[in-house]
PDB file of N, CA and C in Angstrom:
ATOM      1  N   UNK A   1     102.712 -57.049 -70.903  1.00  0.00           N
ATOM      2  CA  UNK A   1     103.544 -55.855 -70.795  1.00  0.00           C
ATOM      3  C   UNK A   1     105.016 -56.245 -70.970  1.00  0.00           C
ATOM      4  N   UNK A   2     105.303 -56.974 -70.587  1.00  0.00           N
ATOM      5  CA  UNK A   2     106.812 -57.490 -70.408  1.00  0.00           C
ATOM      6  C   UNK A   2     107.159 -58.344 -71.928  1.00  0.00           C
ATOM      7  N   UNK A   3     105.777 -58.877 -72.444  1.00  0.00           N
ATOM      8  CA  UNK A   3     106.382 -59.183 -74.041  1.00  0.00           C
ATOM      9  C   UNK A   3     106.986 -57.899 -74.948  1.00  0.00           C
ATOM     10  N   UNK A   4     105.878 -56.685 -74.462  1.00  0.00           N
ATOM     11  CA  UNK A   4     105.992 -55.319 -75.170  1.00  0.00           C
ATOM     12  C   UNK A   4     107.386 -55.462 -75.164  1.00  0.00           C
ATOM     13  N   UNK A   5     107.928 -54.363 -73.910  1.00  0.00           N
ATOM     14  CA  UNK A   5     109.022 -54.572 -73.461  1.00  0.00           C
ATOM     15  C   UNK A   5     110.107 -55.567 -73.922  1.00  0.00           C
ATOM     16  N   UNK A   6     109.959 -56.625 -74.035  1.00  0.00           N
ATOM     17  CA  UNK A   6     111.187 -57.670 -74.639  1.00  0.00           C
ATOM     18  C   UNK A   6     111.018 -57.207 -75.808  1.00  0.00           C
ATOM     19  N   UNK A   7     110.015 -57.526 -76.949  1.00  0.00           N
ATOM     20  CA  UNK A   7     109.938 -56.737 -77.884  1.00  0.00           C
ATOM     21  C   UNK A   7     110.401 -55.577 -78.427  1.00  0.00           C
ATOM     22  N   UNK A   8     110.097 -54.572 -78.126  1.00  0.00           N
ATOM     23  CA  UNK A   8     110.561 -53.273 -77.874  1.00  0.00           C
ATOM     24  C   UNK A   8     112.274 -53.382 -77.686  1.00  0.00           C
ATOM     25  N   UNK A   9     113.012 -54.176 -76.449  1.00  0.00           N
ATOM     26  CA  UNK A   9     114.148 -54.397 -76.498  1.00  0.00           C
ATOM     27  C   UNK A   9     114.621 -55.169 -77.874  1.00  0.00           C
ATOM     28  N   UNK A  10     114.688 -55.993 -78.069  1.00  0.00           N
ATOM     29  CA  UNK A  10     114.816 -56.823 -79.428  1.00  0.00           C
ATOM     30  C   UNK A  10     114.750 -55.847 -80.486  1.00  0.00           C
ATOM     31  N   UNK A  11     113.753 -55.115 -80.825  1.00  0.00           N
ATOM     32  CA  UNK A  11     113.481 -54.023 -81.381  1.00  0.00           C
ATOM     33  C   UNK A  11     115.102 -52.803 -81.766  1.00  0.00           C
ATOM     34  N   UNK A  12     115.095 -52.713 -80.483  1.00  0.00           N
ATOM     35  CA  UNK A  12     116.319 -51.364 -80.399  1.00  0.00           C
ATOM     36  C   UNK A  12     117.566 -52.372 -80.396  1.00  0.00           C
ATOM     37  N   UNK A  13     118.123 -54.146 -80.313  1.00  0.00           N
ATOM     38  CA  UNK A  13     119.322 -54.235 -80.261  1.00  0.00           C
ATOM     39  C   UNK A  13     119.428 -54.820 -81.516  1.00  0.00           C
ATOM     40  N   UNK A  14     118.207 -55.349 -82.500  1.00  0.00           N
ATOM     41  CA  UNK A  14     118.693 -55.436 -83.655  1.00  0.00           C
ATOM     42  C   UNK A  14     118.954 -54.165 -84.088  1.00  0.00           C
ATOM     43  N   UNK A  15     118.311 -52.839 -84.658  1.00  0.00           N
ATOM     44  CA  UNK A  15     118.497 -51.505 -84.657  1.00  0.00           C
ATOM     45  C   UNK A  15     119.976 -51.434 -84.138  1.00  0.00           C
ATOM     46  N   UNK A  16     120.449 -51.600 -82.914  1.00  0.00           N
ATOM     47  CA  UNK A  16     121.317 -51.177 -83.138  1.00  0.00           C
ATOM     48  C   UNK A  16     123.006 -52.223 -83.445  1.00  0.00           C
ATOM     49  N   UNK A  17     121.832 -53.312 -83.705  1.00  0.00           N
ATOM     50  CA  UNK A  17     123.659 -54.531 -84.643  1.00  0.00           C
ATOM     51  C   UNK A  17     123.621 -53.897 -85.725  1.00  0.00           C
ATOM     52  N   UNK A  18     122.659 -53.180 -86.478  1.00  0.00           N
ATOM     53  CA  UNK A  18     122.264 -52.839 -87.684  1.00  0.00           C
ATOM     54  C   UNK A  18     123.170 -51.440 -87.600  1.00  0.00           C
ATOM     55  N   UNK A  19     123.209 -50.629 -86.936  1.00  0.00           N
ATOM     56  CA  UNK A  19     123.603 -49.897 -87.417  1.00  0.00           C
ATOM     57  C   UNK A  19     125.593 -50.184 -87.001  1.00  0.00           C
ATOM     58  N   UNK A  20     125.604 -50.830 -86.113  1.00  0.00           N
ATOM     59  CA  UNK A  20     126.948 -51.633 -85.887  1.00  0.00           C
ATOM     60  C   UNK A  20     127.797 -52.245 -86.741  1.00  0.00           C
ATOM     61  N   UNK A  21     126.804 -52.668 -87.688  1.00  0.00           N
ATOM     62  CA  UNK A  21     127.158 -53.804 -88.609  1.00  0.00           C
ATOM     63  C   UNK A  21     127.556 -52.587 -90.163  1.00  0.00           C
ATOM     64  N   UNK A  22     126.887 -51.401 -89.773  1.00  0.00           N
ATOM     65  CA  UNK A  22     126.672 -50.068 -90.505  1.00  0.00           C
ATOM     66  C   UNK A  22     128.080 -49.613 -90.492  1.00  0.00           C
ATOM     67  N   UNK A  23     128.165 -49.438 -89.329  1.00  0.00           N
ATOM     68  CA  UNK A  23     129.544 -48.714 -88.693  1.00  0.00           C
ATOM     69  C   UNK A  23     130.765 -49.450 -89.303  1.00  0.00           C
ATOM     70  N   UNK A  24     130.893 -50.759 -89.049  1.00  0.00           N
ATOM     71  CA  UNK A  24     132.172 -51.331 -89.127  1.00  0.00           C
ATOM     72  C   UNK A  24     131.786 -51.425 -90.891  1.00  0.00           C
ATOM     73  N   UNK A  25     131.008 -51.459 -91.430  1.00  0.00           N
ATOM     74  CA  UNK A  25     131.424 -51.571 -93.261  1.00  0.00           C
ATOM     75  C   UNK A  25     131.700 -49.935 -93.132  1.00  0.00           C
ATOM     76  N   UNK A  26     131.660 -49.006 -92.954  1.00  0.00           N
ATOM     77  CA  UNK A  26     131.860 -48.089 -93.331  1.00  0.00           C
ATOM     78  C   UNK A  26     133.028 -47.677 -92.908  1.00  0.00           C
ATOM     79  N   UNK A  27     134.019 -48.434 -91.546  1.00  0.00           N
ATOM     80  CA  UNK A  27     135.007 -48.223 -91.175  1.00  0.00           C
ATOM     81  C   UNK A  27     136.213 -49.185 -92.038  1.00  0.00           C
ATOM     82  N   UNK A  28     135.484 -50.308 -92.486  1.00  0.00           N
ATOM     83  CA  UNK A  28     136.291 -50.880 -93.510  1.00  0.00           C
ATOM     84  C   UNK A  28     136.518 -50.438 -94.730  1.00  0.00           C
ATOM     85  N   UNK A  29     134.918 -49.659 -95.162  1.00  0.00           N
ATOM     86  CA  UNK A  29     135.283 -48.490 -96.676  1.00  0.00           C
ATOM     87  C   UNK A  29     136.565 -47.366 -96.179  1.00  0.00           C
ATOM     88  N   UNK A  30     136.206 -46.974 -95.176  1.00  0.00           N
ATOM     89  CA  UNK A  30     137.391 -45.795 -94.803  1.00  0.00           C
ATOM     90  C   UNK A  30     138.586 -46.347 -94.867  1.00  0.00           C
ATOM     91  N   UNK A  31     138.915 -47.412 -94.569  1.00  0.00           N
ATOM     92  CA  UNK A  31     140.516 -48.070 -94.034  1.00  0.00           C
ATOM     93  C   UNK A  31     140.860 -48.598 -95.368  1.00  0.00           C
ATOM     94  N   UNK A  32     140.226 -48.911 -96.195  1.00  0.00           N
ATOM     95  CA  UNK A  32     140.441 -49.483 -98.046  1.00  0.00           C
ATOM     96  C   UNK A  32     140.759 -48.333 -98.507  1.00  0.00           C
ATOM     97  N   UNK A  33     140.288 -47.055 -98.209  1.00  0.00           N
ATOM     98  CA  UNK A  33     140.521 -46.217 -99.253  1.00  0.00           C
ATOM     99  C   UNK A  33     141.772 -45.124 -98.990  1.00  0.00           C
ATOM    100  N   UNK A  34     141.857 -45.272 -97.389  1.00  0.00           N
ATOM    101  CA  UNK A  34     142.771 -45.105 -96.840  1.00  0.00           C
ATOM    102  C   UNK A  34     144.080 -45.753 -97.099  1.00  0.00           C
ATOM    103  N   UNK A  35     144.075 -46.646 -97.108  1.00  0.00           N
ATOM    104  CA  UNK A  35     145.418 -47.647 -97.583  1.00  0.00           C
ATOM    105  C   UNK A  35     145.142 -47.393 -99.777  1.00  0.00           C
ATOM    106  N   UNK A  36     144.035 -47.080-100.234  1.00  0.00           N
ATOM    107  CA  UNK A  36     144.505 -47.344-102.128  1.00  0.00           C
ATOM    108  C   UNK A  36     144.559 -45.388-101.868  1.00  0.00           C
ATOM    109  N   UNK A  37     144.881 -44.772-101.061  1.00  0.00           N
ATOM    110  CA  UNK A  37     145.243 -43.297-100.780  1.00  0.00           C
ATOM    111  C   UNK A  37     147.077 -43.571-101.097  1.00  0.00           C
ATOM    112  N   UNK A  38     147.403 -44.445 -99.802  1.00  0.00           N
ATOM    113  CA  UNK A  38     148.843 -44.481 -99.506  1.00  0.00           C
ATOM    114  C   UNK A  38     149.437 -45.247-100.554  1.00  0.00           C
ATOM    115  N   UNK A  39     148.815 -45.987-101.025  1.00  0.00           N
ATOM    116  CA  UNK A  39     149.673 -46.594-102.408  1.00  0.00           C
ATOM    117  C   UNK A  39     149.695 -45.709-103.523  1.00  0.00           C
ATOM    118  N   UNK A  40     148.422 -44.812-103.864  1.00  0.00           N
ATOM    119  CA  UNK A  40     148.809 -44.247-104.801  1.00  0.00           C
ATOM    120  C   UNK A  40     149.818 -42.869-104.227  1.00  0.00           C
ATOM    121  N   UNK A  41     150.202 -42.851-102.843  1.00  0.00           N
ATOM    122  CA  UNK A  41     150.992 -41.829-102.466  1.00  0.00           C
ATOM    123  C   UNK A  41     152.360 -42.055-102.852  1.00  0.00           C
ATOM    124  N   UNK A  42     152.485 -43.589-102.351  1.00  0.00           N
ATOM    125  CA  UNK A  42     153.890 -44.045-102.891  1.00  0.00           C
ATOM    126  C   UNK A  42     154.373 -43.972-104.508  1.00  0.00           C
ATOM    127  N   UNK A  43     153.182 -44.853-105.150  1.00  0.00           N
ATOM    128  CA  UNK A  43     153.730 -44.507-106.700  1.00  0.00           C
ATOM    129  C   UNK A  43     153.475 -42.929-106.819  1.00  0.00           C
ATOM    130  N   UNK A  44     152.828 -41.561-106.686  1.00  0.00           N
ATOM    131  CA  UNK A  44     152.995 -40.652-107.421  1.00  0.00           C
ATOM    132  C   UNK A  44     155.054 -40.262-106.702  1.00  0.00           C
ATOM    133  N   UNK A  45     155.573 -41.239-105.245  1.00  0.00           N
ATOM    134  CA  UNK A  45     156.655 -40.466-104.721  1.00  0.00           C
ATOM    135  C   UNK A  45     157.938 -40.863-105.660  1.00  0.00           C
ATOM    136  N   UNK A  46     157.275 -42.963-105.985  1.00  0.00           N
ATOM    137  CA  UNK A  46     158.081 -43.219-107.014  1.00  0.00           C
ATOM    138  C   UNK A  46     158.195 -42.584-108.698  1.00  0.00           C
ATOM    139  N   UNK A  47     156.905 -42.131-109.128  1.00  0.00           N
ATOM    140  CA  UNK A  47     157.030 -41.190-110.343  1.00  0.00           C
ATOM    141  C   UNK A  47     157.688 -40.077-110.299  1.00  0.00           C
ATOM    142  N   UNK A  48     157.941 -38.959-108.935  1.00  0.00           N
ATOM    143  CA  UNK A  48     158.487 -38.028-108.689  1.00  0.00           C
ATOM    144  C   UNK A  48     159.902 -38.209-108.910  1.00  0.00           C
ATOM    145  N   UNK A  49     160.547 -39.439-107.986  1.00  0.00           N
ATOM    146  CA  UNK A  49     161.494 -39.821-108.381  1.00  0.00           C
ATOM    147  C   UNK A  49     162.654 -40.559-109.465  1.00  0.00           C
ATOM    148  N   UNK A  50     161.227 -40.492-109.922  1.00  0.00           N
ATOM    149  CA  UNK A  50     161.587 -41.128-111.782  1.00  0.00           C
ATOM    150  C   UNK A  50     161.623 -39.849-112.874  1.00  0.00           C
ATOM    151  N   UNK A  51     161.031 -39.282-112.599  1.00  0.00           N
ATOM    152  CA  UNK A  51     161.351 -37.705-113.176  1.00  0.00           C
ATOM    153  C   UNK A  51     162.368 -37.085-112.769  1.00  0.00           C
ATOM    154  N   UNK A  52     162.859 -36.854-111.748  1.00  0.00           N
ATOM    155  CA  UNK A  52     163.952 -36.105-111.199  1.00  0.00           C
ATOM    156  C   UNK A  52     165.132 -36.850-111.561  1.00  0.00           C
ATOM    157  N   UNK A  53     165.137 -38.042-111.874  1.00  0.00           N
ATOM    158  CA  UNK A  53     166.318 -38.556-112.469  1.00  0.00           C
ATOM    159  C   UNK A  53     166.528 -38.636-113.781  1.00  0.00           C
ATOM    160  N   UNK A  54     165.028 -38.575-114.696  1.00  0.00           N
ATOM    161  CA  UNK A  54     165.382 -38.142-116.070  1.00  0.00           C
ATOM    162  C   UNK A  54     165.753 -36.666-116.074  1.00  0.00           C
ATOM    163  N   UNK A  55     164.949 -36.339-115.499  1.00  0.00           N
ATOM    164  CA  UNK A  55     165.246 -34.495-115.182  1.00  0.00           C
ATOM    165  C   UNK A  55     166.531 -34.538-115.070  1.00  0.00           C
ATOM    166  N   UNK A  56     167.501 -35.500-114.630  1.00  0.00           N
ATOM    167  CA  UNK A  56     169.169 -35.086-113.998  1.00  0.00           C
ATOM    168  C   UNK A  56     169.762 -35.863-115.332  1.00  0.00           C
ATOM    169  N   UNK A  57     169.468 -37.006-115.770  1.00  0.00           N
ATOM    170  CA  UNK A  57     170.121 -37.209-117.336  1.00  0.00           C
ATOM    171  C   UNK A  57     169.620 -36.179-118.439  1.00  0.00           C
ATOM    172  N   UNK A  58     168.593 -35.566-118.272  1.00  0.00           N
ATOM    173  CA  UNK A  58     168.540 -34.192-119.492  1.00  0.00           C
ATOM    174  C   UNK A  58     169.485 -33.521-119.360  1.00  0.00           C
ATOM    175  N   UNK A  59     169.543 -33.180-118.034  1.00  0.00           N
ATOM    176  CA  UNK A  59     170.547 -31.435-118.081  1.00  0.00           C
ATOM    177  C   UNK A  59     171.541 -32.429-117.849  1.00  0.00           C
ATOM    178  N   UNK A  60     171.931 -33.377-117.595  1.00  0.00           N
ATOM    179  CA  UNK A  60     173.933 -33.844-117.731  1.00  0.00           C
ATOM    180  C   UNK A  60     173.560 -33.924-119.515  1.00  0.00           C
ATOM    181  N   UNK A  61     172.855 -34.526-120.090  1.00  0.00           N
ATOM    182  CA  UNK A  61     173.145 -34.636-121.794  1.00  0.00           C
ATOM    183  C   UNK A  61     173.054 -33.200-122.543  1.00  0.00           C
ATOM    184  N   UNK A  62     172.238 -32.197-121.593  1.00  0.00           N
ATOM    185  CA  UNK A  62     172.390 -30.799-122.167  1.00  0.00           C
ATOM    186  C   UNK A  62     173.161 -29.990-122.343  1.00  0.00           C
ATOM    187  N   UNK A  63     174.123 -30.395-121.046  1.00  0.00           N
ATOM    188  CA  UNK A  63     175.275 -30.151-120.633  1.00  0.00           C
ATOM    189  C   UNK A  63     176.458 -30.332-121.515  1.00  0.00           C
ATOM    190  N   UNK A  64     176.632 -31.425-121.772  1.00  0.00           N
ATOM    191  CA  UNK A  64     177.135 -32.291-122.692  1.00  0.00           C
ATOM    192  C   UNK A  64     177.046 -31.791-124.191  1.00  0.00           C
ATOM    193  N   UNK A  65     175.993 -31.625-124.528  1.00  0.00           N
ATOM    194  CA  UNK A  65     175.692 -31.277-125.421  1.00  0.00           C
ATOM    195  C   UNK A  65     175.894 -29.773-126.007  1.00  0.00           C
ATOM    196  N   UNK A  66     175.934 -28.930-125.010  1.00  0.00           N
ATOM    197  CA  UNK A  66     176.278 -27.685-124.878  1.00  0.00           C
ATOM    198  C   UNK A  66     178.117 -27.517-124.890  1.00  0.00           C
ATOM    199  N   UNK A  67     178.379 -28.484-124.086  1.00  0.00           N
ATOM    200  CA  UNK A  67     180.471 -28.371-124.357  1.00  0.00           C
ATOM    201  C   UNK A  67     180.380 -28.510-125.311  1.00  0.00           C
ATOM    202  N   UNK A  68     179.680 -29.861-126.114  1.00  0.00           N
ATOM    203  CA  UNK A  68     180.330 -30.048-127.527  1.00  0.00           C
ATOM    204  C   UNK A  68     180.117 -29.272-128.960  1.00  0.00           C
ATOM    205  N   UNK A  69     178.709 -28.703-128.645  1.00  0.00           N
ATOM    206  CA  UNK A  69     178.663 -27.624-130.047  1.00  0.00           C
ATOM    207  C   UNK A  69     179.998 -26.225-129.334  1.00  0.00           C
ATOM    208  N   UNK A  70     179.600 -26.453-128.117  1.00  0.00           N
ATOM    209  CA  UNK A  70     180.936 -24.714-127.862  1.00  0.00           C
ATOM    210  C   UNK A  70     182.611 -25.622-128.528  1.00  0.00           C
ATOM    211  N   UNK A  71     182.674 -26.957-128.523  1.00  0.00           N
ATOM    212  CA  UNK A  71     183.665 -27.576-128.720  1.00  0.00           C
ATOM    213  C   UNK A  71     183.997 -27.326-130.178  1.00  0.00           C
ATOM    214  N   UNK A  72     182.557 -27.335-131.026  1.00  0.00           N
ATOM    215  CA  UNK A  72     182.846 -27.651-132.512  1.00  0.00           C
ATOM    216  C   UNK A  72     182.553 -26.375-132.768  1.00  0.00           C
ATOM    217  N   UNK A  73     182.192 -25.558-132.115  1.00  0.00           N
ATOM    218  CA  UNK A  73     182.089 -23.848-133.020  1.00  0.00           C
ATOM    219  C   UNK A  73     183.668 -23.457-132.581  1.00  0.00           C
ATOM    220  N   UNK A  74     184.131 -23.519-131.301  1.00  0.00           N
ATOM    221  CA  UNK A  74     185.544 -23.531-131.392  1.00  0.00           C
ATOM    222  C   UNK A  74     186.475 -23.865-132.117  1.00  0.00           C
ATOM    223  N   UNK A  75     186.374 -25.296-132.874  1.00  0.00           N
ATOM    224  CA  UNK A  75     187.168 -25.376-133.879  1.00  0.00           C
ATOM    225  C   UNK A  75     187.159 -25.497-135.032  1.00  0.00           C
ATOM    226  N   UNK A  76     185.386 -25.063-135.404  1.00  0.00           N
ATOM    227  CA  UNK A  76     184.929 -24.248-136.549  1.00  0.00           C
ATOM    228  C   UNK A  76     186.152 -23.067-136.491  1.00  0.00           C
ATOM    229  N   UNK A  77     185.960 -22.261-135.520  1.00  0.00           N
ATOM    230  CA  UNK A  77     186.541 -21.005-135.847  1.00  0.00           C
ATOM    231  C   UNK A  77     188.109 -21.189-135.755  1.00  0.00           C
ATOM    232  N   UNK A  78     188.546 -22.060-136.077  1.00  0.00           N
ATOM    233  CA  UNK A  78     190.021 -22.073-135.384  1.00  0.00           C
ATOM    234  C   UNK A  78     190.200 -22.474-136.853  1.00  0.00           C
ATOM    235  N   UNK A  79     189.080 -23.319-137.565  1.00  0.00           N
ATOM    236  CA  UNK A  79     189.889 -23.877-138.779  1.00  0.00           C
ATOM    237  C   UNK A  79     189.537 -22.465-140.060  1.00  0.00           C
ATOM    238  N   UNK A  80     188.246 -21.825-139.830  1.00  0.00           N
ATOM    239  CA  UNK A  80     188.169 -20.602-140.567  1.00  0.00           C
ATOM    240  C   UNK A  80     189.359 -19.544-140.204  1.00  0.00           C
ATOM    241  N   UNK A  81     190.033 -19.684-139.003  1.00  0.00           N
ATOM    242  CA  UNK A  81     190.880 -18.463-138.514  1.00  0.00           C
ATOM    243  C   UNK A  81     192.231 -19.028-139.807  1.00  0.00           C
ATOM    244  N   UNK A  82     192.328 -20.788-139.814  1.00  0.00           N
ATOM    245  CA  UNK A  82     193.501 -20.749-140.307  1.00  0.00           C
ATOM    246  C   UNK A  82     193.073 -21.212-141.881  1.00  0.00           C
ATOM    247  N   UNK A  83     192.075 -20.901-142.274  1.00  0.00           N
ATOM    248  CA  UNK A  83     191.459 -20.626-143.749  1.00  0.00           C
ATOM    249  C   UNK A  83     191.962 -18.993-144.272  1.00  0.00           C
ATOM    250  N   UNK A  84     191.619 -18.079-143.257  1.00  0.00           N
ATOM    251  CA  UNK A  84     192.073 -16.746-143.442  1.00  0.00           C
ATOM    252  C   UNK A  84     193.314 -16.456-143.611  1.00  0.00           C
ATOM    253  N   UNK A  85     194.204 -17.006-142.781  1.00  0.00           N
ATOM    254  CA  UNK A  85     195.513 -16.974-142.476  1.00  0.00           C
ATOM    255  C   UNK A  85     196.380 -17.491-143.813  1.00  0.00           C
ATOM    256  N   UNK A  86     195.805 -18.552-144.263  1.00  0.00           N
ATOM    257  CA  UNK A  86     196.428 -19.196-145.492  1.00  0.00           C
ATOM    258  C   UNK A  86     196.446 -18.127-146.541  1.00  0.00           C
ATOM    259  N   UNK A  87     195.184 -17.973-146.453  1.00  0.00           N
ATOM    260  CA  UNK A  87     194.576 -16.714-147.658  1.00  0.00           C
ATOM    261  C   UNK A  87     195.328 -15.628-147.676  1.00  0.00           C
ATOM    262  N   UNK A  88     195.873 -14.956-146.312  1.00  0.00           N
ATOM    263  CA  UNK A  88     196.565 -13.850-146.282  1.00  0.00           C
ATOM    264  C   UNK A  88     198.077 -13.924-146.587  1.00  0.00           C
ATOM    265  N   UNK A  89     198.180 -15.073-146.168  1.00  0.00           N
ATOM    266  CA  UNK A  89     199.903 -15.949-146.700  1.00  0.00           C
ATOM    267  C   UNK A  89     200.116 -16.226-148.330  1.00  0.00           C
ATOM    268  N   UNK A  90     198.881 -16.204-149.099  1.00  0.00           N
ATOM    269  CA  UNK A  90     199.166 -17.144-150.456  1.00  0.00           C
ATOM    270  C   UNK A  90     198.841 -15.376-150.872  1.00  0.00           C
ATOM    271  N   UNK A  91     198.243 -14.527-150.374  1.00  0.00           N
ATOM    272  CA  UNK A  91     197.923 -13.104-150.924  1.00  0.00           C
ATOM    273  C   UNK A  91     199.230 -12.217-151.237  1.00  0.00           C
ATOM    274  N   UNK A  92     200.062 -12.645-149.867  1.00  0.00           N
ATOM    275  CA  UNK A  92     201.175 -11.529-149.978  1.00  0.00           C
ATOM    276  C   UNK A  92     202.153 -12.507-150.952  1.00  0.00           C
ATOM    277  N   UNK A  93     202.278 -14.068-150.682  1.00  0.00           N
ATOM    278  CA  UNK A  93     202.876 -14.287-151.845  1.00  0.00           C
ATOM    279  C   UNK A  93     202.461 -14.220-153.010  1.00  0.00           C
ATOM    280  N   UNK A  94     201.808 -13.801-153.398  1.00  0.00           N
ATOM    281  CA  UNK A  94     201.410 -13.684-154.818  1.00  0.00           C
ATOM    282  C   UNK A  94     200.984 -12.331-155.279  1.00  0.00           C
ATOM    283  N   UNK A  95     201.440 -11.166-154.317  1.00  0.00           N
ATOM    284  CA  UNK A  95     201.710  -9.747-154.480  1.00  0.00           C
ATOM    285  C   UNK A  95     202.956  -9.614-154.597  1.00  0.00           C
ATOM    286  N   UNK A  96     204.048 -10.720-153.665  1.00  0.00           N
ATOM    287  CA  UNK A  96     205.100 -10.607-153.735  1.00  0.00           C
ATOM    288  C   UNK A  96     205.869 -11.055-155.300  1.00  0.00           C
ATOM    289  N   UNK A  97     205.326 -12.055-155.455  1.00  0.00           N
ATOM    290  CA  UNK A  97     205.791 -12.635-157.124  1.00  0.00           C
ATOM    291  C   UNK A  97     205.287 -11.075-158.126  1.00  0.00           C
ATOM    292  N   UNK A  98     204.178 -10.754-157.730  1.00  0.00           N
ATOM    293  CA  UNK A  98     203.743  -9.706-159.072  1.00  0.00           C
ATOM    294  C   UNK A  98     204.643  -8.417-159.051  1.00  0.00           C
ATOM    295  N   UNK A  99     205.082  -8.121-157.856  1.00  0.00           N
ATOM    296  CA  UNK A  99     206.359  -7.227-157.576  1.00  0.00           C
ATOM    297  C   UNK A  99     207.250  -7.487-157.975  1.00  0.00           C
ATOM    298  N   UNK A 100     207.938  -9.236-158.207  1.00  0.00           N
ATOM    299  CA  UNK A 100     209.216  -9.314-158.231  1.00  0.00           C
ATOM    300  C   UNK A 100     209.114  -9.885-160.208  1.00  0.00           C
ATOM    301  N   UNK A 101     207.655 -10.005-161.063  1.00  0.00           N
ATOM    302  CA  UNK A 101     207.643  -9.969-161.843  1.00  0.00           C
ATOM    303  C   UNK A 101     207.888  -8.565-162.348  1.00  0.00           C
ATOM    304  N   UNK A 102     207.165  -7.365-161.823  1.00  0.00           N
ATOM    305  CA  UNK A 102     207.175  -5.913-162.239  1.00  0.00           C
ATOM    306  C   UNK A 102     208.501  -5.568-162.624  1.00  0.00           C
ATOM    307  N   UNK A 103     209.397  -5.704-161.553  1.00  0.00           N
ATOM    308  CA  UNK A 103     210.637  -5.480-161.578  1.00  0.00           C
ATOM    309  C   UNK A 103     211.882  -6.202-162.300  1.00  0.00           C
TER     310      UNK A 103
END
């Protein structure tokens, strides 16, 4: 009776190293995946932050880029204003000569 018994015990404490031995690999799968969780938390925080700083050199070069065409349509129009201006200067002189030929 008492072999049963030892038996029977032996029985239930391998059973339960087994499932012990169960426990802690499965607490080591949890804690691995737990920690390749937090690393990939960090690089997606470092990619976030690698975007937001190209994100901040786009709009400063857009920026940039935006003064300088308003820069060069500005003096597009400044050099057409004094394209016109010439035109209207060489017009009246040369209405003025055809007047002072008429006469």
């Amino acid at each position: 009776a008492l072999r049963r018994q030892l038996a029977a015990a032996e029985a239930r404490g391998s059973a339960l190293a087994d499932q012990l031995a169960a426990a802690v690999d499965e607490k080591r799968r949890q804690e691995e995946a737990q920690l390749g969780l937090l690393r990939e938390k960090e690089a997606l925080k470092q990619n976030v932050a690698e975007l937001r700083a190209a994100h901040d050199q786009i709009s400063m070069k857009t920026a940039k880029n935006v003064k300088a065409q308003e820069d060069f349509h500005q003096q597009a129009m400044g050099v057409e204003q004094r394209k016109a201006q010439d035109l209207e200067h060489r017009l009246a002189t040369s209405a003025q000569r055809n007047e002072d030929l008429e006469a």
